[in-house]
N, C-alpha and C. Protein backbone atom coordinates (compact mmCIF):
# COMPACT_ATOMS: atom_id res chain seq x y z
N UNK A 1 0.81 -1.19 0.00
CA UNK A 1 0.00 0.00 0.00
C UNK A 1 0.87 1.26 0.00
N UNK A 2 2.18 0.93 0.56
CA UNK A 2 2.73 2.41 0.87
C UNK A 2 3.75 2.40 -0.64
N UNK A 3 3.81 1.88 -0.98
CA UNK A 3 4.48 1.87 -2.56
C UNK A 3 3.30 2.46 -3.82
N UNK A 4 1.90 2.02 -3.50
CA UNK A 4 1.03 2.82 -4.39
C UNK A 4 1.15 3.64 -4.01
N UNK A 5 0.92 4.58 -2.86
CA UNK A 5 0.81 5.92 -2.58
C UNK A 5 1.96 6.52 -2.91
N UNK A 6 3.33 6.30 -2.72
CA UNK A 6 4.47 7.02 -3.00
C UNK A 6 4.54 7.18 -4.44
N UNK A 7 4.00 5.77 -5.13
CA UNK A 7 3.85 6.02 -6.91
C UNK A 7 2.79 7.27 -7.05
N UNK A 8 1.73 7.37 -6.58
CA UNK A 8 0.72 8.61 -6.69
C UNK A 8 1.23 9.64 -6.57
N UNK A 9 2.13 9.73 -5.26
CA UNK A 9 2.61 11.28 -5.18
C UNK A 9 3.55 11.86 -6.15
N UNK A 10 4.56 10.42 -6.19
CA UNK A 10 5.61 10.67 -7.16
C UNK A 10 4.97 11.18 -8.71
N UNK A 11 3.83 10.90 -9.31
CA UNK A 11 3.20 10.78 -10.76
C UNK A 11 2.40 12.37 -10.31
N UNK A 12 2.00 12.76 -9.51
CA UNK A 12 1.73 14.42 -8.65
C UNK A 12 2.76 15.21 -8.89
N UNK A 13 3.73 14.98 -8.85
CA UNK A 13 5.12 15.92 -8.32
C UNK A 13 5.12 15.94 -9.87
N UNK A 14 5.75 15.05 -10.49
CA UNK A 14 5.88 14.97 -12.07
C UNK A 14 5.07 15.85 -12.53
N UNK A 15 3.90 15.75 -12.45
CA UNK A 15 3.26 16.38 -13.41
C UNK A 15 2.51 17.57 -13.08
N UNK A 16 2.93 18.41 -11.70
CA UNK A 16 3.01 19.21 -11.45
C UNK A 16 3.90 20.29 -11.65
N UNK A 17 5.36 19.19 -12.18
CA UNK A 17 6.55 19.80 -12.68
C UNK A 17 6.17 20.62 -14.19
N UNK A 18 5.44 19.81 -14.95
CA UNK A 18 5.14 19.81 -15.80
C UNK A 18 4.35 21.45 -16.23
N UNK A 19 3.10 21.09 -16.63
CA UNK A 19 2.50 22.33 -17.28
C UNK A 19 2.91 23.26 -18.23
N UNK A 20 1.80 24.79 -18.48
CA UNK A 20 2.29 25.48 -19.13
C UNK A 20 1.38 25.02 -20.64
N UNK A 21 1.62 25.89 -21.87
CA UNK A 21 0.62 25.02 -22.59
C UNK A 21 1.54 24.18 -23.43
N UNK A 22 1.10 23.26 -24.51
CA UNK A 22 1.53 22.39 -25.15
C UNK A 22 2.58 23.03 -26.72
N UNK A 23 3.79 22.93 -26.60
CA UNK A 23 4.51 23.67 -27.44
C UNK A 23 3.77 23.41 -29.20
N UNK A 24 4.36 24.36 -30.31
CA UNK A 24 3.14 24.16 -31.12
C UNK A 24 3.95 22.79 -31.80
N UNK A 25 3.00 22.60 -32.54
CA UNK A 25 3.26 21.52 -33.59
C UNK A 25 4.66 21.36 -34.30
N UNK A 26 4.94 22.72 -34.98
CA UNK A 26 6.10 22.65 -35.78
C UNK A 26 7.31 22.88 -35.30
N UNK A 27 7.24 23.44 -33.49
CA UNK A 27 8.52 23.74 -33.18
C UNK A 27 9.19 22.62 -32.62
N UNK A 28 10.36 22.52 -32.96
CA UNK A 28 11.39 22.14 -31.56
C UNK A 28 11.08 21.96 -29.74
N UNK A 29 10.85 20.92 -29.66
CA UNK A 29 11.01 20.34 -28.06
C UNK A 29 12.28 20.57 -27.62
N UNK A 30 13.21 20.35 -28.13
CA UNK A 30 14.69 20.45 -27.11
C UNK A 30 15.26 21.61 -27.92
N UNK A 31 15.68 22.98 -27.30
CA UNK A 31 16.68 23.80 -27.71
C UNK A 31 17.67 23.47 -28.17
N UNK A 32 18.02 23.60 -29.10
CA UNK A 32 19.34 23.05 -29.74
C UNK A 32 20.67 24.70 -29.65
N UNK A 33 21.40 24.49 -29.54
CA UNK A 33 22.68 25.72 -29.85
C UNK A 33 22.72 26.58 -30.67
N UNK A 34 22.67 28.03 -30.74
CA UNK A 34 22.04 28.02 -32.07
C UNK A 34 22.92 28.01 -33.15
N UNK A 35 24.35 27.85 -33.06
CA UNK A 35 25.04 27.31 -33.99
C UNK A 35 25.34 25.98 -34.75
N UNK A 36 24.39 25.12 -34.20
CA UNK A 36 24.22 23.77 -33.88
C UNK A 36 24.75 23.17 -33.16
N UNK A 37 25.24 22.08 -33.35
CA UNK A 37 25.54 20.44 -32.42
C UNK A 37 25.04 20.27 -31.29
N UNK A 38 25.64 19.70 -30.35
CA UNK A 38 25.09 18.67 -29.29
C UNK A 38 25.80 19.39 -27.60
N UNK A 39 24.19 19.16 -26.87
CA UNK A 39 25.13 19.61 -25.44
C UNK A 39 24.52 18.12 -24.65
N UNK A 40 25.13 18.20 -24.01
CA UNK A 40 24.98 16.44 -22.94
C UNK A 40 23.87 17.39 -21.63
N UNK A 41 23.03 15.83 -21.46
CA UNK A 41 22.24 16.00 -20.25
C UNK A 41 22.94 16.71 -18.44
N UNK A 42 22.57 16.66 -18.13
CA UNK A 42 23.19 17.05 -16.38
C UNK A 42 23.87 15.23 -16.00
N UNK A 43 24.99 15.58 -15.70
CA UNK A 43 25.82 15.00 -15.26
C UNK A 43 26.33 14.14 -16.59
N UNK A 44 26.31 14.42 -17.60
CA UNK A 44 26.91 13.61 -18.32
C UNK A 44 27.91 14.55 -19.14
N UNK A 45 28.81 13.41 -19.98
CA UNK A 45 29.87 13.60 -21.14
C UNK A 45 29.56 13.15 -22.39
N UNK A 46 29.50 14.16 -23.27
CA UNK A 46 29.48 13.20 -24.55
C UNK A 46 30.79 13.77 -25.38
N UNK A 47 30.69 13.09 -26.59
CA UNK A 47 32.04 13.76 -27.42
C UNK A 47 31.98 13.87 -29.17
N UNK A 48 33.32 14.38 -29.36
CA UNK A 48 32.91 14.75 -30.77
C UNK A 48 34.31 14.84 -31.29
N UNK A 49 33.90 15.56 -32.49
CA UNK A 49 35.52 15.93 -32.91
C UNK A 49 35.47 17.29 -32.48
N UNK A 50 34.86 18.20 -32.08
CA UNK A 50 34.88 19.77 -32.33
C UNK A 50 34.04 20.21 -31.10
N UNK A 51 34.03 21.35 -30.60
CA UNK A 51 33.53 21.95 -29.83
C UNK A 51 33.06 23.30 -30.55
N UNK A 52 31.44 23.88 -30.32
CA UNK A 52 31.73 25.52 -30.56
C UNK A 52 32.33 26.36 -29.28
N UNK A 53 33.39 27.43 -29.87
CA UNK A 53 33.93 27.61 -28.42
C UNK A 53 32.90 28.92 -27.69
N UNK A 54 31.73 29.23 -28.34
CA UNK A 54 30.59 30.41 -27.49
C UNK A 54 29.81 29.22 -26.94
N UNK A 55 28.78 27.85 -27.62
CA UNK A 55 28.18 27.58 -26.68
C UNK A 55 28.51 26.06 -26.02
N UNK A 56 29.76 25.75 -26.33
CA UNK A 56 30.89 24.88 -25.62
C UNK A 56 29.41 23.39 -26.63
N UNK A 57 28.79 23.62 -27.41
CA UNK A 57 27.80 22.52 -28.44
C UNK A 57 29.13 21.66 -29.06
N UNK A 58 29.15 20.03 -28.96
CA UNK A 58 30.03 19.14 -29.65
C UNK A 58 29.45 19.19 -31.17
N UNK A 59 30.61 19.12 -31.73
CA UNK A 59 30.68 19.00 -33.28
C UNK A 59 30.70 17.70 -33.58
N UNK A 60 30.01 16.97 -34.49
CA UNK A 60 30.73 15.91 -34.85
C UNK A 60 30.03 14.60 -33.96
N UNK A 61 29.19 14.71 -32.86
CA UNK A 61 28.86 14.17 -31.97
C UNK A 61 29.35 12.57 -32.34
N UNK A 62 29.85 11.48 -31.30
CA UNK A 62 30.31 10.72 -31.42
C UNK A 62 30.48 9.24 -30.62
N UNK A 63 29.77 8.28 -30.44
CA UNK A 63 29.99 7.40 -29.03
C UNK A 63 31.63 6.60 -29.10
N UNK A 64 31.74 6.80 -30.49
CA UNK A 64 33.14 5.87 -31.04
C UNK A 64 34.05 6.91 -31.75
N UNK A 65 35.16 6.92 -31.76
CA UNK A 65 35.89 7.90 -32.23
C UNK A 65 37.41 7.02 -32.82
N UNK A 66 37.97 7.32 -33.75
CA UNK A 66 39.07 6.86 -34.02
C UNK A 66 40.33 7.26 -34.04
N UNK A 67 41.22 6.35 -33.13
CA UNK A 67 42.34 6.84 -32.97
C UNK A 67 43.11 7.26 -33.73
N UNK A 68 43.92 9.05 -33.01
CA UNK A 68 44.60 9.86 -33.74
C UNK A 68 43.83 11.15 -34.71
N UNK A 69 42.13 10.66 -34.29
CA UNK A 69 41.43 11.92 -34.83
C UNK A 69 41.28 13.20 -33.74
N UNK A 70 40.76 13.98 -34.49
CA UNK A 70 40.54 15.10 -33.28
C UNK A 70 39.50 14.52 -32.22
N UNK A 71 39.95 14.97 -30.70
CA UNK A 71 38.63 14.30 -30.10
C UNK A 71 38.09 15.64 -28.83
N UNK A 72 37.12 15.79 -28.23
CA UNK A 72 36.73 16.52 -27.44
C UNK A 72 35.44 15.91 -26.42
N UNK A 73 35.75 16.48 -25.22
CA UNK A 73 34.63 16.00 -24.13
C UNK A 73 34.08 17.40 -23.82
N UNK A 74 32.98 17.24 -23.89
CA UNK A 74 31.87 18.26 -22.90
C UNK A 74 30.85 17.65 -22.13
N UNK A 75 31.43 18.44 -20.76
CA UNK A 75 30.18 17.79 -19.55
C UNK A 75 29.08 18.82 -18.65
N UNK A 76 28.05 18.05 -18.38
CA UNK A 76 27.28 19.04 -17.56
C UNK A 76 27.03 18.69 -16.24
N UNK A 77 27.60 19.58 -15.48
CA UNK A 77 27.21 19.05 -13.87
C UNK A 77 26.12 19.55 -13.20
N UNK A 78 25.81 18.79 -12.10
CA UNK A 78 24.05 19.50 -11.66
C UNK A 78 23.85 20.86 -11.69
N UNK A 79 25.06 21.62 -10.65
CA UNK A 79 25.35 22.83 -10.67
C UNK A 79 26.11 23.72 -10.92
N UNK A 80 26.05 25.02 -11.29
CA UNK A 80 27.01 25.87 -11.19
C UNK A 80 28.33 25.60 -10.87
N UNK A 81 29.67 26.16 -10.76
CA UNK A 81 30.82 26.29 -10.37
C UNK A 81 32.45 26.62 -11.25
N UNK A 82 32.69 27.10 -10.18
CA UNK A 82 34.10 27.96 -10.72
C UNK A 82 34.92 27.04 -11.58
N UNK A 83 35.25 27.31 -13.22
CA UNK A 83 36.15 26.42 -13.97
C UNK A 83 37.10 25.82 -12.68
N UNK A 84 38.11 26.80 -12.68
CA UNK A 84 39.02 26.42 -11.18
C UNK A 84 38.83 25.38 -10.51
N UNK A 85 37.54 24.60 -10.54
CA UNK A 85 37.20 23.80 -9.49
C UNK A 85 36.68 22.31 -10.33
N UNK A 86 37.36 22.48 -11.55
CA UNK A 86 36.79 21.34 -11.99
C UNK A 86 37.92 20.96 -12.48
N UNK A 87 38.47 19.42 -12.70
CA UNK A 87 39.52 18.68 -13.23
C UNK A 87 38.92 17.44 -14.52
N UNK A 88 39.46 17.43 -15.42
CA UNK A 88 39.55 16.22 -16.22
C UNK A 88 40.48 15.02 -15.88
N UNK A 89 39.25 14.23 -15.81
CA UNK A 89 40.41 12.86 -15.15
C UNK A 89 39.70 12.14 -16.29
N UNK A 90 40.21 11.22 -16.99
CA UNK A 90 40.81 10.15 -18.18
C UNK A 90 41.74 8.76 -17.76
N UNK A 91 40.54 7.80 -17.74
CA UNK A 91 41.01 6.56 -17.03
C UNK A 91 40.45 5.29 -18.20
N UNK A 92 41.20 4.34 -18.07
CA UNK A 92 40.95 3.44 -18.79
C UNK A 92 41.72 1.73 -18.45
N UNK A 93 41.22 0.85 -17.98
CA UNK A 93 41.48 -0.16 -16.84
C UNK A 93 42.43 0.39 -16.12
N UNK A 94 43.91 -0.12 -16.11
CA UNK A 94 44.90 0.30 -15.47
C UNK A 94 45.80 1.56 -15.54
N UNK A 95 45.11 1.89 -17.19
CA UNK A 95 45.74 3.41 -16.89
C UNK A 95 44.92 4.92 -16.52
N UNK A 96 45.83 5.77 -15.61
CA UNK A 96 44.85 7.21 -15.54
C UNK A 96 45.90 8.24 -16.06
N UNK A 97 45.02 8.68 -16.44
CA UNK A 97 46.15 10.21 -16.48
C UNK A 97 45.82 11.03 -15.30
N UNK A 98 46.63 12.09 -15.36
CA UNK A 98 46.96 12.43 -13.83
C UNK A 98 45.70 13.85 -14.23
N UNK A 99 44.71 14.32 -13.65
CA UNK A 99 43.40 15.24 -13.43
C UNK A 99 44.57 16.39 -14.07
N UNK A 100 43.75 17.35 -14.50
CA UNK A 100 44.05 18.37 -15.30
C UNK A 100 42.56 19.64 -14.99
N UNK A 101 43.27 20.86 -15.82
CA UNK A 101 41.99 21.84 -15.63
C UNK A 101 41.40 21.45 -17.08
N UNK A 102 40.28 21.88 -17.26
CA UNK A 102 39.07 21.78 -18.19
C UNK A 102 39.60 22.93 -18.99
N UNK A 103 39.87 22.71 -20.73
CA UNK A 103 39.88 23.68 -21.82
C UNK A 103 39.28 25.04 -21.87
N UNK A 104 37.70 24.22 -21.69
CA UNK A 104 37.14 26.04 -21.56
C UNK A 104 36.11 25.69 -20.54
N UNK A 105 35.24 26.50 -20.68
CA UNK A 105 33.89 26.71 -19.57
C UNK A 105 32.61 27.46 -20.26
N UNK A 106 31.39 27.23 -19.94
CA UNK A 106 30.74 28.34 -20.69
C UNK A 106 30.73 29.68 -20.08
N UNK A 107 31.39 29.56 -18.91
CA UNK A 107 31.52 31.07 -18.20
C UNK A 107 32.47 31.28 -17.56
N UNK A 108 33.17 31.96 -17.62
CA UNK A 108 34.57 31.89 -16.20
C UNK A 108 34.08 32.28 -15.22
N UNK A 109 33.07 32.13 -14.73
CA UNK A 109 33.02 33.05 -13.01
C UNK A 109 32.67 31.51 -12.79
N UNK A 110 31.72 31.16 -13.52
CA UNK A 110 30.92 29.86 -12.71
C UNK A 110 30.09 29.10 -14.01
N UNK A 111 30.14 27.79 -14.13
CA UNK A 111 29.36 27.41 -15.63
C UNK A 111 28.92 26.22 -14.88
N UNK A 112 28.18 25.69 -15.23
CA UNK A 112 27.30 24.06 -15.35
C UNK A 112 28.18 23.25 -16.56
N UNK A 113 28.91 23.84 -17.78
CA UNK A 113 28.91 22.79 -19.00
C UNK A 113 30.50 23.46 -18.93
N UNK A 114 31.52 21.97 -19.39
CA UNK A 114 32.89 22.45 -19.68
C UNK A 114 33.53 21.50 -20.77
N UNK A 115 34.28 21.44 -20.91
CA UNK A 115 35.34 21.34 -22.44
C UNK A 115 36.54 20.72 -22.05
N UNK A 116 36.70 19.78 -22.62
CA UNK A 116 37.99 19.62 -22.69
C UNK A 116 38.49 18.83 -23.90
N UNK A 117 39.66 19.06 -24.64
CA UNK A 117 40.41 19.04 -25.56
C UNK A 117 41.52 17.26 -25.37
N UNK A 118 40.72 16.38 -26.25
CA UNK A 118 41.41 14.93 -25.49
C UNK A 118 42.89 14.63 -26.86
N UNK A 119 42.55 15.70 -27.86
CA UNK A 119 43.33 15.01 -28.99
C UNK A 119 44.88 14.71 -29.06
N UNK A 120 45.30 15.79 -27.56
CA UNK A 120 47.15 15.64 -27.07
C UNK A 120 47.17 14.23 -26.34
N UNK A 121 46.00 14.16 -25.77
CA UNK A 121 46.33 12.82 -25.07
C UNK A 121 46.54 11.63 -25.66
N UNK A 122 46.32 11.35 -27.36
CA UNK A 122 46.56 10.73 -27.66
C UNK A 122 45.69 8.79 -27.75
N UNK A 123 44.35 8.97 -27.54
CA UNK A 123 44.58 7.81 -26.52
C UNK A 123 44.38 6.45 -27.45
N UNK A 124 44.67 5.88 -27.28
CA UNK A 124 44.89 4.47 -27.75
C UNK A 124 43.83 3.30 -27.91
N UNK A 125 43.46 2.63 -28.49
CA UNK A 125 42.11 1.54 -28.86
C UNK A 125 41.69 1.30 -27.32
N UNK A 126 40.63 1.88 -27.46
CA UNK A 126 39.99 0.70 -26.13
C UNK A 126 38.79 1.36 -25.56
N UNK A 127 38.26 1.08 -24.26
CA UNK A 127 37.21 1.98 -23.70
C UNK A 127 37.69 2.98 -22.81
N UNK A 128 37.43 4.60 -22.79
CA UNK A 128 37.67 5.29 -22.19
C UNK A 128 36.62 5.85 -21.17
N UNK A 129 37.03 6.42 -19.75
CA UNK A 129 36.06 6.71 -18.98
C UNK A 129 36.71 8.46 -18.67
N UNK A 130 35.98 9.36 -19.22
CA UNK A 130 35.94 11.11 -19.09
C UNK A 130 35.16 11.25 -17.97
N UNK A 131 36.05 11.98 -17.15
CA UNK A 131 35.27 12.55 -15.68
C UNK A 131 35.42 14.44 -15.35
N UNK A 132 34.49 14.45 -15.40
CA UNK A 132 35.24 15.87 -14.51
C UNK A 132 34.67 15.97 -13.14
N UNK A 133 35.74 16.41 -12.59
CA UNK A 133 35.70 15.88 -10.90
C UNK A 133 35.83 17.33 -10.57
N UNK A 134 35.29 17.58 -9.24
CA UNK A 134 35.75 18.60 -7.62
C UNK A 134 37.09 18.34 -7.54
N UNK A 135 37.36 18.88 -7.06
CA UNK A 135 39.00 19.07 -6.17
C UNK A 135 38.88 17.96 -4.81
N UNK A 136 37.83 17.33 -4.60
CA UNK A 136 38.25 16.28 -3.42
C UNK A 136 37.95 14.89 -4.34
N UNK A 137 37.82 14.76 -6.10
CA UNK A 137 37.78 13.91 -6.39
C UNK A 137 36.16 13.32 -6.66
N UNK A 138 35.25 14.28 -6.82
CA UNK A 138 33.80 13.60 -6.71
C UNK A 138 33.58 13.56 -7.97
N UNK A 139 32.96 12.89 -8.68
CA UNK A 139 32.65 12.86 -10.37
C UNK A 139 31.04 13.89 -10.14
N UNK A 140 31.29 14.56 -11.02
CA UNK A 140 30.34 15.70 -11.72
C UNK A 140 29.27 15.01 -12.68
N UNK A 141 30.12 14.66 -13.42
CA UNK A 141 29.95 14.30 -15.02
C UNK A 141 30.70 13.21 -15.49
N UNK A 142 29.95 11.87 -16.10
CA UNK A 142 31.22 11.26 -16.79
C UNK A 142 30.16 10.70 -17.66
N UNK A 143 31.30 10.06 -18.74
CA UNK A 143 31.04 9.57 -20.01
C UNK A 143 31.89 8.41 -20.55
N UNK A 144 31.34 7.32 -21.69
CA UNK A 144 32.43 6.38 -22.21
C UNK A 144 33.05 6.78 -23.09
N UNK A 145 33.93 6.58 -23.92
CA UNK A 145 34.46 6.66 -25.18
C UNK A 145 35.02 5.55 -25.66
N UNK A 146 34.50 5.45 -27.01
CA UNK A 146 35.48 4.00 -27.36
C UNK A 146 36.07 4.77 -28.50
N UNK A 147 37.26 4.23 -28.47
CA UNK A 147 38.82 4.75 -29.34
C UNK A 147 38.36 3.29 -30.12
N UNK A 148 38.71 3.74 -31.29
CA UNK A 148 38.99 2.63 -32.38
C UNK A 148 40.28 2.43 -32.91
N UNK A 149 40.64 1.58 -33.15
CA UNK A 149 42.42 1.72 -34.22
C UNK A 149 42.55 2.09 -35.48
């Protein structure tokens, strides 16, 4: 009984979230950049070959990428915060690279979405795991990448 009711409230809250009237027919549901490409959900990474560098949108969008091409991560974390405070960490079974600052930001005081530039790193066939972390190490945002040969 107490699992129906929490489903009721929970399907309340939802769709209380909701409202407003019904967007029209011909437009767009999801805002897109208006230069185009792709921005990732809250807490995630996706990637590409390209970044725009005004609305930090992936070019190229990509789940597989091939090694030695251009590559790029952009992530979105729940909240706000100072570039300064965010690191790129790049791990893959036994190897990590050592956390780094993030390329760009969509804001320097404080952004939700950041950038980073993977194509120096070079990385090699396999599955990759993109994080951007806090300074005590908490993941924000992460994403897979698979490198091809």
């Amino acid at each position: 009984m107490a699992r129906v009711l929490l489903s009721i409230l929970v399907a309340f809250a939802l769709a209380a979230c909701g409202g407003g009237a019904p967007p029209d027919a011909g437009a767009s549901q999801a805002a897109a950049p208006a230069g185009g490409g792709d921005l990732p959900g809250l807490s995630n990474v996706i990637f590409g070959t390209g970044y725009d560098p005004a609305t930090l949108a992936v070019i190229g969008k990509a789940s597989s990428l091939k090694s030695g091409t251009p590559m790029v991560a952009v992530g979105r974390t729940l909240a706000p915060r100072p570039p300064a405070e965010v690191s790129v960490q790049i791990s893959s079974g036994g190897t990590r690279f050592p956390p780094r600052p993030v390329t760009a930001s969509g804001n320097p005081d404080s952004s939700d979405t950041f950038a980073a530039d993977l194509t120096p790193d070079n990385l090699a066939a396999g599955t990759w795991i993109v994080s951007f972390i806090s300074p005590k190490g908490n993941i924000l945002a992460s994403g897979t990448l698979s490198v091809t040969p």
